[in-house]
PDB file of N, CA and C in Angstrom:
ATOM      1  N   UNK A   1      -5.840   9.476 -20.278  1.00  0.00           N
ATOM      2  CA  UNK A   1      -6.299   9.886 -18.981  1.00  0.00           C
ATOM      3  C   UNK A   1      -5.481   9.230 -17.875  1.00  0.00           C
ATOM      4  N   UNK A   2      -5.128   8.393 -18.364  1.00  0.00           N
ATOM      5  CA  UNK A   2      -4.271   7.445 -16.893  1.00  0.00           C
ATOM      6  C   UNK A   2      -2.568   7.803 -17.247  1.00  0.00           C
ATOM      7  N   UNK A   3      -2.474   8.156 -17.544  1.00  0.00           N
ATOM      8  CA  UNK A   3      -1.032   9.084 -18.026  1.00  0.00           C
ATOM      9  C   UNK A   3      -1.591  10.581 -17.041  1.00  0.00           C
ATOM     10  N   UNK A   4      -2.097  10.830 -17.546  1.00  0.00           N
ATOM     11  CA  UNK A   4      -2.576  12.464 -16.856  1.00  0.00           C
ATOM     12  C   UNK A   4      -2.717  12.358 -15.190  1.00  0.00           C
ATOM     13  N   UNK A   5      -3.604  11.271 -15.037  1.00  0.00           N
ATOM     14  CA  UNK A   5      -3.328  11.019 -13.413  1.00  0.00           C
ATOM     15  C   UNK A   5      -1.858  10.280 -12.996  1.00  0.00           C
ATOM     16  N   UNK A   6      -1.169   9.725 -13.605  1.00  0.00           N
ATOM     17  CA  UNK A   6      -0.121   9.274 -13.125  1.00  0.00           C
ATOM     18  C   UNK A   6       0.873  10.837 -12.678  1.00  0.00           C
ATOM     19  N   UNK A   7       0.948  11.436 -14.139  1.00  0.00           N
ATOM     20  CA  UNK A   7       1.418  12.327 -13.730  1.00  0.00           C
ATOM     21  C   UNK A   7       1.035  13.444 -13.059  1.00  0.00           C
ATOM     22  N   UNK A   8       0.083  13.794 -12.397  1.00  0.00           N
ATOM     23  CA  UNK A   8      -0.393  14.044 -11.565  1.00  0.00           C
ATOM     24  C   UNK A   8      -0.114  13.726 -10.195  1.00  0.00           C
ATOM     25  N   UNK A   9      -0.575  12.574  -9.832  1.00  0.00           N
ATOM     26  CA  UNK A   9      -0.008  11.727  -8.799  1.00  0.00           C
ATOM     27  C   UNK A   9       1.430  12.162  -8.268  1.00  0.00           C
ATOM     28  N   UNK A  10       2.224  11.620  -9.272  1.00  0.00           N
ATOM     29  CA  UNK A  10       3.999  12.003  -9.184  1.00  0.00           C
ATOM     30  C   UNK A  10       4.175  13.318  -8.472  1.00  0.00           C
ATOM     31  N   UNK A  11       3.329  13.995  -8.631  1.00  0.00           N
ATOM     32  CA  UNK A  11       3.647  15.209  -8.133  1.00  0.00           C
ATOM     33  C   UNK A  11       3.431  15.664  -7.391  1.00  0.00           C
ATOM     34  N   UNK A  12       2.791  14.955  -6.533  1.00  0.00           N
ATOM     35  CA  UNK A  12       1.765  15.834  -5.028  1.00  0.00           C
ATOM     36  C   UNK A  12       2.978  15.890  -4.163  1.00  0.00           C
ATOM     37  N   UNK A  13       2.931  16.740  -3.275  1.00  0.00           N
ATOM     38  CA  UNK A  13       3.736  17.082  -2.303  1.00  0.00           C
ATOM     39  C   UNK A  13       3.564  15.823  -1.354  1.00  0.00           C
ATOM     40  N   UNK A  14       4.762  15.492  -0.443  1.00  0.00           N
ATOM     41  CA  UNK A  14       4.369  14.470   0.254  1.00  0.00           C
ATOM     42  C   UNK A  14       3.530  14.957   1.781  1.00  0.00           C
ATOM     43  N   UNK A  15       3.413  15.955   1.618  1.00  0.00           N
ATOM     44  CA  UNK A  15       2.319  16.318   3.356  1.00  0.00           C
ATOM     45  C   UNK A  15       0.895  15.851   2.783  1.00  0.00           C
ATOM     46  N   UNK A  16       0.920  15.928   1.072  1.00  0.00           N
ATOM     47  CA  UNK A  16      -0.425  15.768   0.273  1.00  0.00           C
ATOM     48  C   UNK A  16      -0.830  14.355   0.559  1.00  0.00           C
ATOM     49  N   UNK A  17       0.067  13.739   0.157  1.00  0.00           N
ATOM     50  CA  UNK A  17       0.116  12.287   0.102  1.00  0.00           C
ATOM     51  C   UNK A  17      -0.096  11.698   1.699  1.00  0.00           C
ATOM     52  N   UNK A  18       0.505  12.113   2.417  1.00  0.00           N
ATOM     53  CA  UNK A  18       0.472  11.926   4.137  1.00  0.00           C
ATOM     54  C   UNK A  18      -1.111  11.949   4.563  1.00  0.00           C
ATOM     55  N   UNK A  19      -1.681  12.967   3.859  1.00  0.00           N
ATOM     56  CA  UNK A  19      -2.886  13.242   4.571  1.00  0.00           C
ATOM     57  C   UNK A  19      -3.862  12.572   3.923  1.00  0.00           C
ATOM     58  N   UNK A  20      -3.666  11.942   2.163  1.00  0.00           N
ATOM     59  CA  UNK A  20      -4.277  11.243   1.741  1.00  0.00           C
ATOM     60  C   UNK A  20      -4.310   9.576   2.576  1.00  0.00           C
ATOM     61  N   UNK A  21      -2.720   9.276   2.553  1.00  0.00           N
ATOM     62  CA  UNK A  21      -2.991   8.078   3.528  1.00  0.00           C
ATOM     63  C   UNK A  21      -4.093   8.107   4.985  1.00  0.00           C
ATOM     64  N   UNK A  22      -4.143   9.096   5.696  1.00  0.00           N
ATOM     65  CA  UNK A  22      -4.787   9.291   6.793  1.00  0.00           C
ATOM     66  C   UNK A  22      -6.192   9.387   6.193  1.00  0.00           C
ATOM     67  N   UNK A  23      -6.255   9.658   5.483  1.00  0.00           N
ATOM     68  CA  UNK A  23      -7.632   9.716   5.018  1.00  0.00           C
ATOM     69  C   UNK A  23      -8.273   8.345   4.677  1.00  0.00           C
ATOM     70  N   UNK A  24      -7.329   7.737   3.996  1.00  0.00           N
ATOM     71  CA  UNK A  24      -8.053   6.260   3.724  1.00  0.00           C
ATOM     72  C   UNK A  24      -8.029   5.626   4.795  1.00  0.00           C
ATOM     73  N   UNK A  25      -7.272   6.068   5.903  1.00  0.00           N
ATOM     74  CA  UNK A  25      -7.205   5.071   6.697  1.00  0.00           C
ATOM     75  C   UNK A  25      -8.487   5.553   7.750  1.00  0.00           C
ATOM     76  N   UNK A  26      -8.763   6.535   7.859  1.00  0.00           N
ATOM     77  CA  UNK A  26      -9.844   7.066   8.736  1.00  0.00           C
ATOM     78  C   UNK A  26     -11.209   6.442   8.214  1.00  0.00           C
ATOM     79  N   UNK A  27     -11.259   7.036   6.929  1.00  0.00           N
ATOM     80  CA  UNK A  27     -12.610   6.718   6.050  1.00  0.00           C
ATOM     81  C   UNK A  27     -12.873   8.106   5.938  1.00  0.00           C
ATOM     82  N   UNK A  28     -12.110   9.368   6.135  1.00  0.00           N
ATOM     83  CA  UNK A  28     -13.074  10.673   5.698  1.00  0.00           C
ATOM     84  C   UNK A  28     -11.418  11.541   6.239  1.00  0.00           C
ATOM     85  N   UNK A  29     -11.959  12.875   5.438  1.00  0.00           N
ATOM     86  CA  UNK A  29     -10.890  13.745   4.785  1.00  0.00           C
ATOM     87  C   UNK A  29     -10.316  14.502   6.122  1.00  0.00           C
ATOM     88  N   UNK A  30      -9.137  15.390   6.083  1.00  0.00           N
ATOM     89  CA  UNK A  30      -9.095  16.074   7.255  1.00  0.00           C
ATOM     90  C   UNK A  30     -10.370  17.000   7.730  1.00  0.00           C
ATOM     91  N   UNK A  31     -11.232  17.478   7.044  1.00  0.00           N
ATOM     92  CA  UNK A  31     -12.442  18.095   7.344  1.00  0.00           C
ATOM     93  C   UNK A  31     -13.808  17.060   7.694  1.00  0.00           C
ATOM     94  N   UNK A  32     -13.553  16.429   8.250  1.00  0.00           N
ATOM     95  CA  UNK A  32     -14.358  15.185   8.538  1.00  0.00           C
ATOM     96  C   UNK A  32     -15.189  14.951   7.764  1.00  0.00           C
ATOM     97  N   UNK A  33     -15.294  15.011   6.277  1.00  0.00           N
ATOM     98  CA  UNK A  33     -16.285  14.764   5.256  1.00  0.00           C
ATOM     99  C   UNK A  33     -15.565  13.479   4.771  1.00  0.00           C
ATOM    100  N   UNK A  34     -16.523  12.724   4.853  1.00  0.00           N
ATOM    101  CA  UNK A  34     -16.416  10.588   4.917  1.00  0.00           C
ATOM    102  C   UNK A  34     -15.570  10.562   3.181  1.00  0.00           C
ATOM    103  N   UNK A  35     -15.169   9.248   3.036  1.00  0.00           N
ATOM    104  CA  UNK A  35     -14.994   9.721   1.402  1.00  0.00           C
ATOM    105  C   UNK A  35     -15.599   8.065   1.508  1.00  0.00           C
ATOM    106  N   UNK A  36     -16.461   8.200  -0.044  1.00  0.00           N
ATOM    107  CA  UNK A  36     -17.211   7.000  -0.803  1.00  0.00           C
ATOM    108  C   UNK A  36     -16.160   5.966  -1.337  1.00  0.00           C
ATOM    109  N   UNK A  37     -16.442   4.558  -1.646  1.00  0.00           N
ATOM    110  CA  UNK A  37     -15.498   3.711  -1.952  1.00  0.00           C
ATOM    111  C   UNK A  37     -15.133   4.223  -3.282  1.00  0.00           C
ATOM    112  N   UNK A  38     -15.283   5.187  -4.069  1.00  0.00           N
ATOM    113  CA  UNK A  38     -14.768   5.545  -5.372  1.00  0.00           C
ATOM    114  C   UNK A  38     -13.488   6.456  -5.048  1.00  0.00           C
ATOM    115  N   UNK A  39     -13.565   7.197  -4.036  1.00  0.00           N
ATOM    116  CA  UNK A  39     -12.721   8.080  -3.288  1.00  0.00           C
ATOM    117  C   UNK A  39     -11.752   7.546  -2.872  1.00  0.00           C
ATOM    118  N   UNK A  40     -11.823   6.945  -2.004  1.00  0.00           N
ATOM    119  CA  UNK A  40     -11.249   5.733  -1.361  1.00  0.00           C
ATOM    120  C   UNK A  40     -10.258   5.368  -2.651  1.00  0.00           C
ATOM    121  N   UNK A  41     -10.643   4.162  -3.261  1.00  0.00           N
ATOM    122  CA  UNK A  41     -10.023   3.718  -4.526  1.00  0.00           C
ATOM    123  C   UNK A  41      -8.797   4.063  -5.257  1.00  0.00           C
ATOM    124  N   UNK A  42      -9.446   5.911  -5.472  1.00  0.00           N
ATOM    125  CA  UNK A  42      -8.719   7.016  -5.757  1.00  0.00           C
ATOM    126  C   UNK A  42      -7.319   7.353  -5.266  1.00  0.00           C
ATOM    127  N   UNK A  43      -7.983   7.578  -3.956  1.00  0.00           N
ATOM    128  CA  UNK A  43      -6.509   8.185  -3.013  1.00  0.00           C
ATOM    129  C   UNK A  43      -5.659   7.104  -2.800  1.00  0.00           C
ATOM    130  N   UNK A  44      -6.102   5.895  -2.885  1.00  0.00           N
ATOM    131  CA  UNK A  44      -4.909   4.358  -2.932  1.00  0.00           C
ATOM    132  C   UNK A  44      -4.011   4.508  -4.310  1.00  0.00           C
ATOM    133  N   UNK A  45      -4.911   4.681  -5.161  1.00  0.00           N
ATOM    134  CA  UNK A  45      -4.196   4.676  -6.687  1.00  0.00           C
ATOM    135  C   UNK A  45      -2.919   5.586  -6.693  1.00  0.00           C
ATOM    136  N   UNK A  46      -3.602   7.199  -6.117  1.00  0.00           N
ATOM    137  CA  UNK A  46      -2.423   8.157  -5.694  1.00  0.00           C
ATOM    138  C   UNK A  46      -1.396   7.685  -5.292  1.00  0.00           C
ATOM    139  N   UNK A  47      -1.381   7.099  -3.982  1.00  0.00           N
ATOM    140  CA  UNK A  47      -0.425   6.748  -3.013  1.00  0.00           C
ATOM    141  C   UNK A  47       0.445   5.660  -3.733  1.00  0.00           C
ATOM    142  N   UNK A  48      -0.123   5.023  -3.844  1.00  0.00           N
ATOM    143  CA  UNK A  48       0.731   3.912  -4.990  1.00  0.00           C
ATOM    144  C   UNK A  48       1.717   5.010  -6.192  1.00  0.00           C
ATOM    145  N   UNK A  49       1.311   5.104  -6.448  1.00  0.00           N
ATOM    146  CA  UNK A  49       1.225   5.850  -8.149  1.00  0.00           C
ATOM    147  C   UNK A  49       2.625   7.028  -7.430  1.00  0.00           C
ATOM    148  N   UNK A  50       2.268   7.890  -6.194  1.00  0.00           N
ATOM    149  CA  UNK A  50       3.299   8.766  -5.889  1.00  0.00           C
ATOM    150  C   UNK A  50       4.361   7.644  -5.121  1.00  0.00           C
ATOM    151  N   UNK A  51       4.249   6.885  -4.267  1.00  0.00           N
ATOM    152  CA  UNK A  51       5.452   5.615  -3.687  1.00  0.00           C
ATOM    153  C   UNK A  51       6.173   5.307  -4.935  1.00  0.00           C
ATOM    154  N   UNK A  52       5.365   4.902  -5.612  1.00  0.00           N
ATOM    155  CA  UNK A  52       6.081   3.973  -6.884  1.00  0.00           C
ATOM    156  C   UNK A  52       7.398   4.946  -7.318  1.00  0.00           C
ATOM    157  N   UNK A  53       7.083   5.727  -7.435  1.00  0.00           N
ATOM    158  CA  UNK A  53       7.954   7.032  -7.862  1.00  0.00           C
ATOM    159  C   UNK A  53       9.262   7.625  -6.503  1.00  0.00           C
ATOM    160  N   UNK A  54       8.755   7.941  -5.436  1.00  0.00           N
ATOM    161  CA  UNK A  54       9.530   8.927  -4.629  1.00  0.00           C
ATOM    162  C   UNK A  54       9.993   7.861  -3.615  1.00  0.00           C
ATOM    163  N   UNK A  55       9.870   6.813  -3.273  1.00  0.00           N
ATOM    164  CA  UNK A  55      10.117   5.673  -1.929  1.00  0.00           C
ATOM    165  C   UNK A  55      10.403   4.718  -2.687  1.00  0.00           C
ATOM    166  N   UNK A  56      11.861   3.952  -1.448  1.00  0.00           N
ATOM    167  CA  UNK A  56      12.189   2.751  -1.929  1.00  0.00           C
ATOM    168  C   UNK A  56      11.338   2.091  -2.010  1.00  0.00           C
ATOM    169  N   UNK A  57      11.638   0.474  -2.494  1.00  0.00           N
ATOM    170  CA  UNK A  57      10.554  -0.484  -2.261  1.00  0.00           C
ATOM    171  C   UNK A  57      10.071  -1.125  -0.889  1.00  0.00           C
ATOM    172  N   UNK A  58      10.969  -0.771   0.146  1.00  0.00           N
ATOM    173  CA  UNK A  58      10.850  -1.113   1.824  1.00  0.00           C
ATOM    174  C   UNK A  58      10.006   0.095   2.216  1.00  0.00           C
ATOM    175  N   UNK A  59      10.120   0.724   1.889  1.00  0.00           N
ATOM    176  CA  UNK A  59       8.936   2.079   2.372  1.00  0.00           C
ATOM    177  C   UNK A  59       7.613   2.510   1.795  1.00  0.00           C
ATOM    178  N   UNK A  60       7.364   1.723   0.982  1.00  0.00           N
ATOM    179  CA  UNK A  60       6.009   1.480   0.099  1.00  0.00           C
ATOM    180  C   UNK A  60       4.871   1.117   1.256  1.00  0.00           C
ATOM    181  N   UNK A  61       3.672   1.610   0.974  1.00  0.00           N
ATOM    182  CA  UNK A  61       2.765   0.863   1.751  1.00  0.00           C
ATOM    183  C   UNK A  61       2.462  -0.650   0.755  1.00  0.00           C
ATOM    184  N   UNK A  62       2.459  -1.597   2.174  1.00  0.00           N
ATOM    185  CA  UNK A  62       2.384  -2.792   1.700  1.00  0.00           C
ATOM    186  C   UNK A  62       3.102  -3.675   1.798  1.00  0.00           C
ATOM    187  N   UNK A  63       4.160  -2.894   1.872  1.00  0.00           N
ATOM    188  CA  UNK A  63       5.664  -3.979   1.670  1.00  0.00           C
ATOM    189  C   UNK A  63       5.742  -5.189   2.862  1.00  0.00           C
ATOM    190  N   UNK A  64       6.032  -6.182   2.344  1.00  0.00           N
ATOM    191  CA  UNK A  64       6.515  -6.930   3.073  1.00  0.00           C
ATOM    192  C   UNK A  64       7.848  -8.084   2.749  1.00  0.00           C
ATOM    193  N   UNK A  65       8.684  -7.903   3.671  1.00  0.00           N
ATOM    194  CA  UNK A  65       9.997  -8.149   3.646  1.00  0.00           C
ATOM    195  C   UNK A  65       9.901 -10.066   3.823  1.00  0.00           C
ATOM    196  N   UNK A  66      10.154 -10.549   3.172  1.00  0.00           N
ATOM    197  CA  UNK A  66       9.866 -11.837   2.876  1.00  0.00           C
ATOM    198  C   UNK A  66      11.496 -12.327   2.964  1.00  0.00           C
ATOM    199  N   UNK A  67      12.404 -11.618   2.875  1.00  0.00           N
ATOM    200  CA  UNK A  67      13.970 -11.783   2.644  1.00  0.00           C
ATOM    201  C   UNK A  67      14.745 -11.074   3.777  1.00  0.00           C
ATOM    202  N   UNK A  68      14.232 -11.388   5.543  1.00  0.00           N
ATOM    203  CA  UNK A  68      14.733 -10.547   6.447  1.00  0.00           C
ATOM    204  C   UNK A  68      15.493 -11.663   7.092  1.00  0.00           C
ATOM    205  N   UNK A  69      15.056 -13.209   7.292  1.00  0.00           N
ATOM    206  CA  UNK A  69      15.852 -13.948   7.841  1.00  0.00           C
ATOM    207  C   UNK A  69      17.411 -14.082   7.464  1.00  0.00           C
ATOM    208  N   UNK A  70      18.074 -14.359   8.429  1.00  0.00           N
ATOM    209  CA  UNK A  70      19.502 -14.190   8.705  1.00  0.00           C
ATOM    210  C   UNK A  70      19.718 -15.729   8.270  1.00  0.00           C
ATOM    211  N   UNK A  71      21.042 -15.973   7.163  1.00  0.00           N
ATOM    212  CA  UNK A  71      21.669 -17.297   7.137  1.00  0.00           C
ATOM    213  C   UNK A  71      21.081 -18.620   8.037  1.00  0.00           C
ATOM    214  N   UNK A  72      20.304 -19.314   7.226  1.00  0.00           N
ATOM    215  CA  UNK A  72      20.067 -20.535   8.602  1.00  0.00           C
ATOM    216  C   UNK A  72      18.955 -20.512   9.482  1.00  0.00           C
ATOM    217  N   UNK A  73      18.942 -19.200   9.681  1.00  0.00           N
ATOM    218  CA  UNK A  73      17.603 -19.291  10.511  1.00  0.00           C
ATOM    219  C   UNK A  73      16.105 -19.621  10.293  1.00  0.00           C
ATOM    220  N   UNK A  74      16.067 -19.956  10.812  1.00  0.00           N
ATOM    221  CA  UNK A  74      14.420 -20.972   9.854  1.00  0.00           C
ATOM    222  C   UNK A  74      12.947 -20.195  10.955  1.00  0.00           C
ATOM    223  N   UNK A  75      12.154 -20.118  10.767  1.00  0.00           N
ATOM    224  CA  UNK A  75      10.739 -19.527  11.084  1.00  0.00           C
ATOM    225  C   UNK A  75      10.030 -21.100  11.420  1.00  0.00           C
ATOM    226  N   UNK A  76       9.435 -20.677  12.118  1.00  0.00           N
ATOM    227  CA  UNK A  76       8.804 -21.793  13.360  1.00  0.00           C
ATOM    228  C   UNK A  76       7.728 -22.614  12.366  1.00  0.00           C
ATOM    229  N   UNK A  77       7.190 -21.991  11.165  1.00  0.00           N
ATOM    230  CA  UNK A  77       5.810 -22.235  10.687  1.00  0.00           C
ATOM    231  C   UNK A  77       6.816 -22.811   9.153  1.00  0.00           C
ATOM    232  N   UNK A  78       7.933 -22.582   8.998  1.00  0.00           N
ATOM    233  CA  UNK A  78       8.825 -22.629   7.168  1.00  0.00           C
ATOM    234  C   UNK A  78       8.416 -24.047   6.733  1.00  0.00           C
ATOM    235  N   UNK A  79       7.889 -24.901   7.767  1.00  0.00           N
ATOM    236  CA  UNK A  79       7.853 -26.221   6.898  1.00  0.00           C
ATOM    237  C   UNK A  79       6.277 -26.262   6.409  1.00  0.00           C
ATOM    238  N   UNK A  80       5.682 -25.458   6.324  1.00  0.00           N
ATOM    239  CA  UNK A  80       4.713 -25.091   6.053  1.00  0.00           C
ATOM    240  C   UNK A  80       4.309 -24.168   4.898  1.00  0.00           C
ATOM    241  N   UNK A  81       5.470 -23.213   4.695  1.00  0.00           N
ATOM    242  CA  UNK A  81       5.264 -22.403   3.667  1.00  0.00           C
ATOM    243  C   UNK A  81       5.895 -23.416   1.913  1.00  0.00           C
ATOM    244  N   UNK A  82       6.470 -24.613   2.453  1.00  0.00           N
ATOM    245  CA  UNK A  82       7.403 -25.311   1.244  1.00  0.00           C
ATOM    246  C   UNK A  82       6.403 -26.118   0.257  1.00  0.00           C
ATOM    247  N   UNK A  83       4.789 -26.484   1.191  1.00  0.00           N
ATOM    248  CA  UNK A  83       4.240 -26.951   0.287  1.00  0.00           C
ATOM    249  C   UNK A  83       2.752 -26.364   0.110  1.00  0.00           C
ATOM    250  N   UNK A  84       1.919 -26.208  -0.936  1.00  0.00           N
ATOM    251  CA  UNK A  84       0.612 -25.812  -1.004  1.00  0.00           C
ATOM    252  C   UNK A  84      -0.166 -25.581  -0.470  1.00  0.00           C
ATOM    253  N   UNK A  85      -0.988 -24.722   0.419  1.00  0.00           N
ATOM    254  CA  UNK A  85      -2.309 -24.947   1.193  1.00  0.00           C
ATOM    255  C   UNK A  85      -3.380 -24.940   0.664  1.00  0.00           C
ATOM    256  N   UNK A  86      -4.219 -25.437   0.412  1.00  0.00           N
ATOM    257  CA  UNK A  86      -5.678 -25.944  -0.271  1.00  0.00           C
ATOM    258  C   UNK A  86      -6.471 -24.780   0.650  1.00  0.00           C
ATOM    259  N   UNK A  87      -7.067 -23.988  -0.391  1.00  0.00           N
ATOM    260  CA  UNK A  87      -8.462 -23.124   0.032  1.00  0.00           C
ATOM    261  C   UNK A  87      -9.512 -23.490   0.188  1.00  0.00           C
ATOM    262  N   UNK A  88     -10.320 -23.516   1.328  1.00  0.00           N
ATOM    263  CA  UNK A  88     -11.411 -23.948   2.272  1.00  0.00           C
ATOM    264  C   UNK A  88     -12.365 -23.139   2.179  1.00  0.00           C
ATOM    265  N   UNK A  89     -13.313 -23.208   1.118  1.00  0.00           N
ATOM    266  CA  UNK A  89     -14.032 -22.030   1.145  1.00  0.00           C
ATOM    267  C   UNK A  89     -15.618 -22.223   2.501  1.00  0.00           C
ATOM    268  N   UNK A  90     -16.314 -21.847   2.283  1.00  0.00           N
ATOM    269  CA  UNK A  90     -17.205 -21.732   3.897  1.00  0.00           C
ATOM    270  C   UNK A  90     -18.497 -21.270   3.397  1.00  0.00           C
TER     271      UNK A  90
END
């Protein structure tokens, strides 16, 4: 079954896929009918599942470019990312 939706997925047209993103991002379909967190879930899996396939890895939803700084240049917060931060739960 997860073969069957993959390939599935792979195949949607990308206006399909466009409107699926808008959809998750709204919370409900172009016909204003809401979609449930199973729906939801769904149309992420798609989108993934069709990116993974048709878009580089910079055009993926999600991506984040961790490898954009230029030679040398250091980020205001880098001495910060070199050692551990301890989770604070609340």
């Amino acid at each position: 079954m997860v073969d069957d939706f993959a390939q599935s997925a792979e195949q949607l047209d990308a206006t399909v896929v466009a409107q699926l993103r808008r959809a998750v991002e709204l919370g409900k379909y172009p016909n204003g009918r809401r979609l449930d967190e199973a729906e939801r879930a769904l149309c992420l899996q798609a989108i993934i599942v069709w990116e993974e396939r048709h878009l580089s890895r910079e055009q993926r939803t999600g991506f984040i470019d961790r490898g954009s700084k230029a030679e040398g240049e250091v980020c205001a917060s880098d001495h910060e990312h070199e050692k551990p931060q301890p989770l604070h739960w609340r």
